[in-house]
Protein backbone atom coordinates (compact mmCIF):
# COMPACT_ATOMS: atom_id res chain seq x y z
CA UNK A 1 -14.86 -11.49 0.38
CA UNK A 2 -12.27 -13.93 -0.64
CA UNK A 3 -10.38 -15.23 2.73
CA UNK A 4 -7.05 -13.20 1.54
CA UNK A 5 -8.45 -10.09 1.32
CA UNK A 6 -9.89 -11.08 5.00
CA UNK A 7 -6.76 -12.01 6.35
CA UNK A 8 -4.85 -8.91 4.91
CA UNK A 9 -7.87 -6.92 6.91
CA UNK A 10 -7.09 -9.20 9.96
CA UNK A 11 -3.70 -8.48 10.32
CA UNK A 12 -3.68 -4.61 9.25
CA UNK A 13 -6.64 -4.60 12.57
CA UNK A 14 -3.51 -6.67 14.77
CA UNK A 15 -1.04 -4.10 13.76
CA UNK A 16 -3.51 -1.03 14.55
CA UNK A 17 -4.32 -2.65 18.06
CA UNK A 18 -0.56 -3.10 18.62
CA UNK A 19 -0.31 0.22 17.81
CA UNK A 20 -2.47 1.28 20.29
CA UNK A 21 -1.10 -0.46 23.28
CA UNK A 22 2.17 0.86 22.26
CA UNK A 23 0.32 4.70 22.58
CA UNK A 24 -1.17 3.98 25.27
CA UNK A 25 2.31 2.96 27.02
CA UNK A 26 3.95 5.61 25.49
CA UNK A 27 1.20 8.60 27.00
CA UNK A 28 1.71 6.99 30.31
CA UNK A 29 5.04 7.83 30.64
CA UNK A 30 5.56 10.84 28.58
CA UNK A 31 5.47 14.07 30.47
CA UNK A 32 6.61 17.90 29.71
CA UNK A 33 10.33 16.68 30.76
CA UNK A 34 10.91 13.58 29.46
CA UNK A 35 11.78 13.67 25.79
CA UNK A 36 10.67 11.02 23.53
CA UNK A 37 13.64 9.38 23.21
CA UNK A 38 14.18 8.86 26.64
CA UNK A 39 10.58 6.78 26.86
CA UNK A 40 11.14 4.93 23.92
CA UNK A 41 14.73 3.45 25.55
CA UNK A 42 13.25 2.75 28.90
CA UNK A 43 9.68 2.14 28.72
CA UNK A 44 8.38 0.98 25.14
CA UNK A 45 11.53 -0.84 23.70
CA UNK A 46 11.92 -3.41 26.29
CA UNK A 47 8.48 -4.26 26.06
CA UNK A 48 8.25 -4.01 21.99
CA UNK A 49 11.53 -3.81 20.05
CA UNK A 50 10.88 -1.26 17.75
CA UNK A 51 12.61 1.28 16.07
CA UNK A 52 12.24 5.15 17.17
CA UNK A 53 11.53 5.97 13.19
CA UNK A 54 8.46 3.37 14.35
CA UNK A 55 7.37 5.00 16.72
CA UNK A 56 6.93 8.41 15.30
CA UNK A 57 5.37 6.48 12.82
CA UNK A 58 2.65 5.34 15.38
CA UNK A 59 2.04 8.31 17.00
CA UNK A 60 1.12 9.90 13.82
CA UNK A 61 -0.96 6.98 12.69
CA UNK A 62 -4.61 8.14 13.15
CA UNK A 63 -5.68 4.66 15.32
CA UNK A 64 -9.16 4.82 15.81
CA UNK A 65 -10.25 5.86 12.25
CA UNK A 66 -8.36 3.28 10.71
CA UNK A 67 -9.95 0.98 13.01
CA UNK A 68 -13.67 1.96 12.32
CA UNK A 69 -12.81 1.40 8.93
CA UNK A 70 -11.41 -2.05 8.91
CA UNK A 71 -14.47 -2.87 11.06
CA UNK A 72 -16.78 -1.65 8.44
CA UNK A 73 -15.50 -3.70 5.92
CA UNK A 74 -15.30 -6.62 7.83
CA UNK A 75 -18.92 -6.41 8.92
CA UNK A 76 -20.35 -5.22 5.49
CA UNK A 77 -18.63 -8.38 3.19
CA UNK A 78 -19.64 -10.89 6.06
């Protein structure tokens, strides 16, 4: 595996971990009554400035599965 195809793996793996601290922050505040919005302005954008087009992005981004599959590849071209 040539080190920019590794690299390109590496980061895609940051971006789905980031991901899924920003999930996990979002599920902890999200309730019945609080829309969305409302978490994304008080709770996740302070913390990571994204957008809120981002963020529906990330909750529809299936986390683990892409994961297990960067993994894979990683481990198989070592």
């Amino acid at each position: 595996m040539s080190s920019l195809s590794k690299r390109s793996l590496g980061v895609q793996r940051n971006k789905l971990l980031r991901y899924r601290l920003i999930k996990d922050l979002y599920y902890l505040h999200k309730t019945e009554d609080i829309p969305t919005t409302v978490v994304w302005r008080k709770y996740i954008c302070p913390v990571y400035p994204i957008s809120r087009t981002t963020l529906y992005e990330i909750l529809c981004t299936p986390i683990t599965t892409e994961l297990k599959k960067i993994e894979e590849l990683l481990n198989n071209k070592n």
